[in-house]
C-alpha atoms as a PDB file:
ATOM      1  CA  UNK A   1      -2.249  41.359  20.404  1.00  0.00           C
ATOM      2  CA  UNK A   2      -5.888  41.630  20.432  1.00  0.00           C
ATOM      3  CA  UNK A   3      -6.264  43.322  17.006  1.00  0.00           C
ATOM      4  CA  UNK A   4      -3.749  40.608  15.723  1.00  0.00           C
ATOM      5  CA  UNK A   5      -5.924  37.931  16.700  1.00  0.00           C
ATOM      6  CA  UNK A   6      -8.952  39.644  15.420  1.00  0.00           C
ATOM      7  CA  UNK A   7      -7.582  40.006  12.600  1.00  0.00           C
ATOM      8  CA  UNK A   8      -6.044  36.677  11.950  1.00  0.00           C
ATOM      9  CA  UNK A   9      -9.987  35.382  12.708  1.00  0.00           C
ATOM     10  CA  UNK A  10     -11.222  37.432  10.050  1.00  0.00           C
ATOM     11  CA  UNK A  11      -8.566  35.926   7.801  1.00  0.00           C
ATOM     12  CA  UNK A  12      -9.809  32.172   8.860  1.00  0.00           C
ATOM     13  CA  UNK A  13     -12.941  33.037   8.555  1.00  0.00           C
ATOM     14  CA  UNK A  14     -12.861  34.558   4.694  1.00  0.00           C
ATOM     15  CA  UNK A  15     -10.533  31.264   3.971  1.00  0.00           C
ATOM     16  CA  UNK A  16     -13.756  29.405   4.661  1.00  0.00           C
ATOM     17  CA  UNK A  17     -15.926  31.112   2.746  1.00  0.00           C
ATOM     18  CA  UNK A  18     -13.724  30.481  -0.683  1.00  0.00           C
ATOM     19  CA  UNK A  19     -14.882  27.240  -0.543  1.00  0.00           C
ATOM     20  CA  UNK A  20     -12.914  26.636  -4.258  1.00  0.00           C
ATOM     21  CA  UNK A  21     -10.246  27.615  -2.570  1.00  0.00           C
ATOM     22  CA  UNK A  22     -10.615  25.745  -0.159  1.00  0.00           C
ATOM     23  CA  UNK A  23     -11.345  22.735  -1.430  1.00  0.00           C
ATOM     24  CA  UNK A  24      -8.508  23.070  -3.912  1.00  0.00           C
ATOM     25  CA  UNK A  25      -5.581  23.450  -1.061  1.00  0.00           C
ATOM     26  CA  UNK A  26      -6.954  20.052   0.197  1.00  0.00           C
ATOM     27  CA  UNK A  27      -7.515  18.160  -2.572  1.00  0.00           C
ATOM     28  CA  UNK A  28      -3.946  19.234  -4.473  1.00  0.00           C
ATOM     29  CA  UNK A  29      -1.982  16.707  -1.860  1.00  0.00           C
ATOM     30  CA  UNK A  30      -4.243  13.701  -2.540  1.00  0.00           C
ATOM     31  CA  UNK A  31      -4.154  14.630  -6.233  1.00  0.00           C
ATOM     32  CA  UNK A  32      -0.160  14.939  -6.238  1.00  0.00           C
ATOM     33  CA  UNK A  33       0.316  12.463  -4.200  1.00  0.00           C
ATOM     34  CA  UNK A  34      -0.917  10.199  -6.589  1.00  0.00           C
ATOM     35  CA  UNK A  35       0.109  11.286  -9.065  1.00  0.00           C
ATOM     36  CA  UNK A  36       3.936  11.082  -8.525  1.00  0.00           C
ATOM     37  CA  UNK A  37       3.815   8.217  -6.356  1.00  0.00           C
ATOM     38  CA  UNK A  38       1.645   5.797  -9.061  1.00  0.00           C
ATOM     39  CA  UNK A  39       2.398   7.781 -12.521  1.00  0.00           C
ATOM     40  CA  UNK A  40       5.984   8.361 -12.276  1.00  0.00           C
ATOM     41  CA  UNK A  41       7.440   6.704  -9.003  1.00  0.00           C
ATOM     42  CA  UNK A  42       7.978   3.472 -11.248  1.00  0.00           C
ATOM     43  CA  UNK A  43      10.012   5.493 -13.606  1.00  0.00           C
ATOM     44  CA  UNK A  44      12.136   7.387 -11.065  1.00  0.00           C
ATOM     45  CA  UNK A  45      12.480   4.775  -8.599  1.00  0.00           C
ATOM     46  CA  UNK A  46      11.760   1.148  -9.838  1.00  0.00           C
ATOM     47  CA  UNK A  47      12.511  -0.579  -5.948  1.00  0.00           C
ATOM     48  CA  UNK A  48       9.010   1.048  -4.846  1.00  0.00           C
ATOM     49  CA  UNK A  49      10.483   3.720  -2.270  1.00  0.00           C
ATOM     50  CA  UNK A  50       9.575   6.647  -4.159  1.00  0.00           C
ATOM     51  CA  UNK A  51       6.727   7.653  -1.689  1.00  0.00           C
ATOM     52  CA  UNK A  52       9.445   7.903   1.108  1.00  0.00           C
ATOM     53  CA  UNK A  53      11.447  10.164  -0.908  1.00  0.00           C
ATOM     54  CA  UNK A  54       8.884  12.470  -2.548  1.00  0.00           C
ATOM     55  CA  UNK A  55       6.504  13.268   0.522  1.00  0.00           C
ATOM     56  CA  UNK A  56       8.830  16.637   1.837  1.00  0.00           C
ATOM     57  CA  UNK A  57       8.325  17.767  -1.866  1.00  0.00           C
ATOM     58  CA  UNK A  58       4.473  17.144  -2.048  1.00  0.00           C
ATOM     59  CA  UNK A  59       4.638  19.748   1.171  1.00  0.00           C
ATOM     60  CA  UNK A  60       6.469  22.268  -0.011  1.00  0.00           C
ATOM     61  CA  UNK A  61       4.886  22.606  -3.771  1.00  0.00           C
ATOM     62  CA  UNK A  62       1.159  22.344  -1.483  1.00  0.00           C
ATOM     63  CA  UNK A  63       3.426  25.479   0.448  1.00  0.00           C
ATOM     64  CA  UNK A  64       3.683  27.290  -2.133  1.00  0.00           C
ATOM     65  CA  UNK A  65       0.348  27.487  -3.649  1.00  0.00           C
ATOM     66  CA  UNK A  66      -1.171  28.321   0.027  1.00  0.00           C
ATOM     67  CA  UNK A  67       1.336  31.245  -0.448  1.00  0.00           C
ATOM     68  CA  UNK A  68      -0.207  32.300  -3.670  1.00  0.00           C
ATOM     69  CA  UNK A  69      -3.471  32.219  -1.627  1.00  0.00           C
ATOM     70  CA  UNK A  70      -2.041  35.075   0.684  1.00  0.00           C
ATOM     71  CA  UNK A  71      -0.747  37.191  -2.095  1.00  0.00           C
ATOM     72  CA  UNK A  72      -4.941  37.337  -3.208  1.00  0.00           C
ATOM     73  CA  UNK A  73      -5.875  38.031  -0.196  1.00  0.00           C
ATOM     74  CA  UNK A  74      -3.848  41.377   0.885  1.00  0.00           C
ATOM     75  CA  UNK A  75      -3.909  42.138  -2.660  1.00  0.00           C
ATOM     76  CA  UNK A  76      -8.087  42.103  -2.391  1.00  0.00           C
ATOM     77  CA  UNK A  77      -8.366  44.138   0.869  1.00  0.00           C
ATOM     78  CA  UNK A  78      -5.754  46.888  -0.669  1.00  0.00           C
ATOM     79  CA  UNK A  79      -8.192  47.161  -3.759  1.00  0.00           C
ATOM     80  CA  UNK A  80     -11.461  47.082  -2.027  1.00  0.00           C
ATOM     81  CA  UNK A  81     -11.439  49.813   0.560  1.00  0.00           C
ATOM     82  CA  UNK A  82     -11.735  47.930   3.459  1.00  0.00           C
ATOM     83  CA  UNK A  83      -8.596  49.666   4.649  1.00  0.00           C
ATOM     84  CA  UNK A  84     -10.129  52.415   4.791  1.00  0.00           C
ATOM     85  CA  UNK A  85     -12.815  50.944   7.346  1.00  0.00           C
ATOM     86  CA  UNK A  86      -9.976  49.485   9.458  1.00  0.00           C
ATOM     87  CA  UNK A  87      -7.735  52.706   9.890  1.00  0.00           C
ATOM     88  CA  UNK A  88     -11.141  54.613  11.003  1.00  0.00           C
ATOM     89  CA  UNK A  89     -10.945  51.715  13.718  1.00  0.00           C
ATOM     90  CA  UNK A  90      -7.335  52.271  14.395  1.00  0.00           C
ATOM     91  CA  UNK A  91      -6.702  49.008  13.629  1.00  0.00           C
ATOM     92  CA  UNK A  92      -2.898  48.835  12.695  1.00  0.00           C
ATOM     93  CA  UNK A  93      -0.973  47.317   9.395  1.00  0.00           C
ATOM     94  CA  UNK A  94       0.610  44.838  11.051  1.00  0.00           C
ATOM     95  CA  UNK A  95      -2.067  43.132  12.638  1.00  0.00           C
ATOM     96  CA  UNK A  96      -3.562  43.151   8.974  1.00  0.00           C
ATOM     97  CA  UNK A  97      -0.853  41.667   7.299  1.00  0.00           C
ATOM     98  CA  UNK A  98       0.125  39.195  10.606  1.00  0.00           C
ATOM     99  CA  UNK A  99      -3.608  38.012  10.456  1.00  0.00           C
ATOM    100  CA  UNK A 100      -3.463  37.041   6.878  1.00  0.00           C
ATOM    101  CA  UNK A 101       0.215  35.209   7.249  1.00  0.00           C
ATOM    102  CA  UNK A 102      -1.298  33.085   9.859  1.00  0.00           C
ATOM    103  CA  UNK A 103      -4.159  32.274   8.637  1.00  0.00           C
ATOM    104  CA  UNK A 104      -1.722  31.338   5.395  1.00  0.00           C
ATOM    105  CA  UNK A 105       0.133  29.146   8.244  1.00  0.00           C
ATOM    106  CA  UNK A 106      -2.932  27.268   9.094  1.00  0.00           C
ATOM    107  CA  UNK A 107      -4.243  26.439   6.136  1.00  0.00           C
ATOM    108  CA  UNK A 108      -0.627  24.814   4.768  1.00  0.00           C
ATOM    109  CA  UNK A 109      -0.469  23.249   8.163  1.00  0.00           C
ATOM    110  CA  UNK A 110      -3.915  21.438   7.298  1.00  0.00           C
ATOM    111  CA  UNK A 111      -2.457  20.777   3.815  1.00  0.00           C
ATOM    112  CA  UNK A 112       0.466  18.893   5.275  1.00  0.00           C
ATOM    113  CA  UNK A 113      -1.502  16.622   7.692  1.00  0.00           C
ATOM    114  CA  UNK A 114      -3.938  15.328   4.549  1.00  0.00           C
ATOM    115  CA  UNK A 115      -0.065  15.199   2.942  1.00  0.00           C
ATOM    116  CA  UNK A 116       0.581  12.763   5.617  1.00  0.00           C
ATOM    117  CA  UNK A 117      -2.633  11.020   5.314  1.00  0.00           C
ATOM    118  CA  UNK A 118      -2.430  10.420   2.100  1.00  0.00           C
ATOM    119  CA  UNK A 119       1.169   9.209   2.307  1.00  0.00           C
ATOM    120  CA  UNK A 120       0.933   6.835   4.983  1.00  0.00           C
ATOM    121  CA  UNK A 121      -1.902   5.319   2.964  1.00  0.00           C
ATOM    122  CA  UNK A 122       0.412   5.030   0.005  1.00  0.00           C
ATOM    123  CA  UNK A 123       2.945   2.956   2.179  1.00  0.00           C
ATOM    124  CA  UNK A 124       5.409   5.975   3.331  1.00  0.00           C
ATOM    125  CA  UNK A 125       6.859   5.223   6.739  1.00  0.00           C
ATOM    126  CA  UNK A 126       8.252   7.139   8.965  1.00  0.00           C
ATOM    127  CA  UNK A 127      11.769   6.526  11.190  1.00  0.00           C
ATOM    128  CA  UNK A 128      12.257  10.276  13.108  1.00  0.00           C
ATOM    129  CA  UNK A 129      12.341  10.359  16.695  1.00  0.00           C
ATOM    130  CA  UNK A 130      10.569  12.948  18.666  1.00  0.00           C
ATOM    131  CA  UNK A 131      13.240  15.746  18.142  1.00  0.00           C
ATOM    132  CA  UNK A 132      12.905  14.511  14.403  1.00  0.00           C
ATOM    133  CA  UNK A 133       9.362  15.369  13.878  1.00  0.00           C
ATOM    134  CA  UNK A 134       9.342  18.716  16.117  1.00  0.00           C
ATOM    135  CA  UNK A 135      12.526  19.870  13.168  1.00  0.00           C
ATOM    136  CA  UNK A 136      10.387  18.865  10.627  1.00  0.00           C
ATOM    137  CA  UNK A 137       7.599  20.709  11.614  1.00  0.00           C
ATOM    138  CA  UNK A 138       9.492  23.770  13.135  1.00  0.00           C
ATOM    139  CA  UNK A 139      11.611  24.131   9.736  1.00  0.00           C
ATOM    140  CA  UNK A 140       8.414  23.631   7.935  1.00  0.00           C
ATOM    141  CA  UNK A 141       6.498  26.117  10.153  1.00  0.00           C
ATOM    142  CA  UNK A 142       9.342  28.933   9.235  1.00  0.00           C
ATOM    143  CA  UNK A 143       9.396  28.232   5.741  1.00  0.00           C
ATOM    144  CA  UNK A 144       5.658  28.622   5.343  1.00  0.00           C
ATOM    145  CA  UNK A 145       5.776  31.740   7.255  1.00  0.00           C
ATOM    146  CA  UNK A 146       9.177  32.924   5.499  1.00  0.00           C
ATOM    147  CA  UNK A 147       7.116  32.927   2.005  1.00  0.00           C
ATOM    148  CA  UNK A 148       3.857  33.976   3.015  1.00  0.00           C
ATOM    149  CA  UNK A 149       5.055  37.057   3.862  1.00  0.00           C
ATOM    150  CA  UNK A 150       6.893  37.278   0.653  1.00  0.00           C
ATOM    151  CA  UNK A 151       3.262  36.609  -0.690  1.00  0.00           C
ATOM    152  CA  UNK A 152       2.014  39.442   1.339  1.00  0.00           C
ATOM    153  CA  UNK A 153       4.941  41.622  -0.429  1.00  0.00           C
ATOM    154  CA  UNK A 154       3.863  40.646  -3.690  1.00  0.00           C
ATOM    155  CA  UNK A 155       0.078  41.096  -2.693  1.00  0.00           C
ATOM    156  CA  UNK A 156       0.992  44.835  -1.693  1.00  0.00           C
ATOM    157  CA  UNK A 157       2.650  45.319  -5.068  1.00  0.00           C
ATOM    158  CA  UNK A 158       0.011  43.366  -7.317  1.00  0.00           C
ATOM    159  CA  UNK A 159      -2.356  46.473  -8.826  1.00  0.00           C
ATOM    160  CA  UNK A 160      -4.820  43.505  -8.791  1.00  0.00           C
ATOM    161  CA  UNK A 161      -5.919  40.305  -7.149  1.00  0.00           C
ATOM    162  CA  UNK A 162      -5.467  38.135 -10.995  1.00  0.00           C
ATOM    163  CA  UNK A 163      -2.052  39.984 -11.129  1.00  0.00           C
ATOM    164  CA  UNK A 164      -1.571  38.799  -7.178  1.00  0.00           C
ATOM    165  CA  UNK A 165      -2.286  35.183  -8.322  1.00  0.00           C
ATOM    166  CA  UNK A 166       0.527  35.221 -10.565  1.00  0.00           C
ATOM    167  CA  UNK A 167       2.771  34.915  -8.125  1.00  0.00           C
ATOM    168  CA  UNK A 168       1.836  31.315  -7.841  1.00  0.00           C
ATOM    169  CA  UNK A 169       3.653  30.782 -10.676  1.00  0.00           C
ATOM    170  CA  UNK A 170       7.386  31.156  -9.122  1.00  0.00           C
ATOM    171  CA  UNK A 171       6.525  30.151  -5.829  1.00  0.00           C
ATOM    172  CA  UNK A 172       5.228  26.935  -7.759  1.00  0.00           C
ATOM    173  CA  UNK A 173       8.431  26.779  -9.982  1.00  0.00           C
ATOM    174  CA  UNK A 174      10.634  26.635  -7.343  1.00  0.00           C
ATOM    175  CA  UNK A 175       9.780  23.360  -5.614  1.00  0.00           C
ATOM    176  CA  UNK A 176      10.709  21.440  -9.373  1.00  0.00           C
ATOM    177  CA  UNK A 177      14.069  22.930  -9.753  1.00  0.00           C
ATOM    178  CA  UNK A 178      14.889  21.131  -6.562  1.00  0.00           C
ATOM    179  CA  UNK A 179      15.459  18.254  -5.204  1.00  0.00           C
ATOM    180  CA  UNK A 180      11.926  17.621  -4.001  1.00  0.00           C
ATOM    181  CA  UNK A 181      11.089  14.788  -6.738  1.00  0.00           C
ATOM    182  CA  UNK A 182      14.354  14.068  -8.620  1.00  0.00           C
ATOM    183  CA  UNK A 183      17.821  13.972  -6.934  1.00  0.00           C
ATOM    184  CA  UNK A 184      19.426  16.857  -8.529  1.00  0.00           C
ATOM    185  CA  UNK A 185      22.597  14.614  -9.697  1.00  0.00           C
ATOM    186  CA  UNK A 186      19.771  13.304 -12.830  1.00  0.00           C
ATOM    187  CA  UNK A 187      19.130  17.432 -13.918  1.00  0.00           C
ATOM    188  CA  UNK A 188      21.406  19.070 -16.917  1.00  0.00           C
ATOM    189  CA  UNK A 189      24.472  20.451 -15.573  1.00  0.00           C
ATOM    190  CA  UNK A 190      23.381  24.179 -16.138  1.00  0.00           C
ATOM    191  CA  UNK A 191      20.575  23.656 -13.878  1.00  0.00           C
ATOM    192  CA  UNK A 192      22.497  21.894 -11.490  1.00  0.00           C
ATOM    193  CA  UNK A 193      24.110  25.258  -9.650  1.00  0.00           C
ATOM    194  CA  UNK A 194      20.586  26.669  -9.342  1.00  0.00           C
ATOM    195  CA  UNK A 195      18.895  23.345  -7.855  1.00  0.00           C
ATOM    196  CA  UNK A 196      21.357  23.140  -5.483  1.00  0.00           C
ATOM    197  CA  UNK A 197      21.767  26.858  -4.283  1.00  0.00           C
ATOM    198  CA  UNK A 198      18.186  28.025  -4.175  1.00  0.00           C
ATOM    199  CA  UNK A 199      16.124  27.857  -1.005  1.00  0.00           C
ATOM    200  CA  UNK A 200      14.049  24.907  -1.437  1.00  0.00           C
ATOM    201  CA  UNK A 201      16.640  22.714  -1.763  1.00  0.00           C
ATOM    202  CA  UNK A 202      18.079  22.598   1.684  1.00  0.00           C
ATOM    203  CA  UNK A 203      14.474  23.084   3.438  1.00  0.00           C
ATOM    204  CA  UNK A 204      13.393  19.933   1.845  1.00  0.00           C
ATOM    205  CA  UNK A 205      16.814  17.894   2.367  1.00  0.00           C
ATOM    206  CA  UNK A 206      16.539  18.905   6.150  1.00  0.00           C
ATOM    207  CA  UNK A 207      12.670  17.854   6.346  1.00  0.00           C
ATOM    208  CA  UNK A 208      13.494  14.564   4.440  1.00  0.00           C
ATOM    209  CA  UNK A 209      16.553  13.602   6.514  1.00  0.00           C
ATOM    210  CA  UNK A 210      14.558  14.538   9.996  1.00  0.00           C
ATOM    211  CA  UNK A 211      11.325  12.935   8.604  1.00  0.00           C
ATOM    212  CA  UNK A 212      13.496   9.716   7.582  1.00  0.00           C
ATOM    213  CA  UNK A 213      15.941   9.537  10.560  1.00  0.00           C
ATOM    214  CA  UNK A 214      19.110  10.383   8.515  1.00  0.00           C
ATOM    215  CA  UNK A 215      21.802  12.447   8.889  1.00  0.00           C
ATOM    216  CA  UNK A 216      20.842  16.242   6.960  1.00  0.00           C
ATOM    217  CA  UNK A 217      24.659  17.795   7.633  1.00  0.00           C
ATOM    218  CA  UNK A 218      24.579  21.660   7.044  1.00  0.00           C
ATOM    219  CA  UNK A 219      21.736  21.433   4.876  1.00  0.00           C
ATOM    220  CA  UNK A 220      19.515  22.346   8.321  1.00  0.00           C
ATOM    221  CA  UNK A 221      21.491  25.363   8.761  1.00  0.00           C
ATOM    222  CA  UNK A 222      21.238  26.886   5.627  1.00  0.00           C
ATOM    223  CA  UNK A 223      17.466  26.165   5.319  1.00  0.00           C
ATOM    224  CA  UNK A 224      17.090  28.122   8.516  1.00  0.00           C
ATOM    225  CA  UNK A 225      19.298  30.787   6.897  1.00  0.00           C
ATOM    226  CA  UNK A 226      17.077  31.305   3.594  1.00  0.00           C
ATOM    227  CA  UNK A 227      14.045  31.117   5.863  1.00  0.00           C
ATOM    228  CA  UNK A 228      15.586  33.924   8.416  1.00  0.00           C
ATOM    229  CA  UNK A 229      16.609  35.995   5.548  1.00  0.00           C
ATOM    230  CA  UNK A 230      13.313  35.894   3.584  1.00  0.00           C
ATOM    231  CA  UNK A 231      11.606  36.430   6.517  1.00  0.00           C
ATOM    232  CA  UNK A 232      13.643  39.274   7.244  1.00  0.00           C
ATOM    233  CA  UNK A 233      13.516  41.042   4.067  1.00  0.00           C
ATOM    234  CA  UNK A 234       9.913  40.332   3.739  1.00  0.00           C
ATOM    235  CA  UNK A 235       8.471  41.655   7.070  1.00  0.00           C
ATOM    236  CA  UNK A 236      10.455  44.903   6.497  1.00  0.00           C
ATOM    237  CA  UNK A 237       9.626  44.971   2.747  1.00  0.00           C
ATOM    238  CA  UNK A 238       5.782  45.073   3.772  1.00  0.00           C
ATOM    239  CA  UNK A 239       6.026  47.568   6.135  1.00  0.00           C
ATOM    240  CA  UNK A 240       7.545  50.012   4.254  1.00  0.00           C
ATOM    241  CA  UNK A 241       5.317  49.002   1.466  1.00  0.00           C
ATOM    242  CA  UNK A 242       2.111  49.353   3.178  1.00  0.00           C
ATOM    243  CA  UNK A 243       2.693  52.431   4.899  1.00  0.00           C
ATOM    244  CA  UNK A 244       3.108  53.861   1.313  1.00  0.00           C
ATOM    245  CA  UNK A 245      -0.124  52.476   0.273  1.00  0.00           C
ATOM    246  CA  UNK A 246      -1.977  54.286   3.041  1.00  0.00           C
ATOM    247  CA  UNK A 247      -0.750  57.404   2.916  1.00  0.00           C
END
C-alpha cells in the first residue's frame, strides 16, 4: 500500500508538470461544452434542453482523452529506463501501473467538476436525489478506471509514447457512435446495432437517467457489466504484459 501511494504521488506530481497537458484536460469541457450546447444544440434540439441532454456525453468524450493521457504515461516510463531504477528499489508493477490509473482517475474527476461548472452556467439543471448523484459518480468512477487501465494495456504495447497517443483516437471515437449527443434512433440503420451495443452507450444512458431523475431500466446493469469486464480483462492483460517487459 505504501509503494502504491508513492507511486500514485509520483504520477500526480508528473501530471502537473505537463502543464499542456494539463491545461488541455481542463479547458476541453469548457471548449465542448460550448460548442455543442451554442453551435449545434439549436439544430439538434430547437426547445433549448440540449444542455440537459448532452452533459453525460461531454464527460465521457473528456474520459476518454484523460485515458489517452495514461496510455503516454506507462508508455514513457517503459521507454525511458526508469524501470530499471524502480525494480533496483523493489518497487513492484502493480503499484506502477495502480499509481498511474489513479492519478488518470483524478485528473477525469477534476475534468467532470469544470464539466459541471460549465454546465450549470449554461442553464443544465439537475433533478437526482442523493442515491442519484452517488450512481452517477460511482458508474462514472468505474468507467474511468475500467479504460484507464485499458490505456495502461495499450501504453505497455505502444513501442513509443506518439504511438501510445494514438490510442486517443478510439477511445475518442467511441463516445460519437453513441448516444452521448444524438439519440441513436436519428443514426443510419447500419450504425444503429453498434451505437446501441457498445459500452458507452449504456454508461451514459445510466449517468443521464440518474443525473436527470429518470428511470435508466437495465441500461445500469449492463454499464456495470462492460465496466467489470474491461476492467477485468485489462488488469490481467497488464500484468501479464508487464511482467514480459521486465524480464
Amino acid at each position: 500500500m505504501s509503494e502504491a501511494l508513492v507511486m500514485v504521488g509520483r504520477s500526480v506530481r508528473l501530471s502537473r508538470r505537463q502543464v499542456d497537458a494539463l491545461i488541455m484536460s481542463l479547458a476541453l469541457p469548457v471548449m465542448l461544452m460550448i460548442v455543442f450546447v451554442y453551435l449545434f444544440g439549436g439544430a439538434i434540439m430547437r426547445d433549448g434542453h440540449y444542455v440537459q441532454y448532452v452533459v453525460p456525453g461531454v464527460i465521457m468524450l473528456c474520459a476518454a482523452y484523460g485515458s489517452a493521457l495514461t496510455a503516454v504515461s506507462v508508455c514513457t516510463d517503459m521507454s525511458t529506463g526508469v524501470i530499471d531504477r524502480f525494480r533496483s528499489m523493489d518497487v513492484s508493477g502493480a503499484a506502477l501501473l495502480n499509481g498511474h490509473v489513479v492519478a488518470s482517475v483524478l485528473r477525469n474527476l477534476a475534468s467532470a467538476v469544470v464539466v459541471f461548472a460549465v454546465a450549470f452556467a449554461l442553464g443544465f439543471r439537475t433533478h437526482a436525489s442523493a442515491a442519484g448523484w452517488a450512481g452517477a459518480i460511482g458508474l462514472l468512477v468505474l468507467f474511468v478506471l475500467a479504460i484507464s487501465w485499458l490505456a495502461a494495456v495499450a501504453g505497455l504495447l505502444a513501442p513509443s509514447p506518439e504511438s501510445a497517443n494514438g490510442f486517443t483516437f478510439l477511445a475518442m471515437f467511441l463516445p460519437y457512435a453513441s448516444s452521448a449527443f444524438v439519440p441513436i434512433d436519428t443514426m443510419p440503420s447500419w450504425l444503429r446495432g453498434f451505437a446501441r451495443h457498445q459500452p458507452s452507450t449504456p454508461v451514459i444512458e445510466s449517468i443521464r437517467g440518474a443525473l436527470l431523475g429518470q428511470p435508466i431500466g437495465h441500461s445500469g446493469w449492463v454499464a456495470i457489466a462492460w465496466c467489470v469486464g474491461i476492467l477485468a480483462v485489462s488488469v490481467a492483460a497488464a500484468t501479464l504484459i508487464f511482467r514480459r517487459r521486465i524480464r
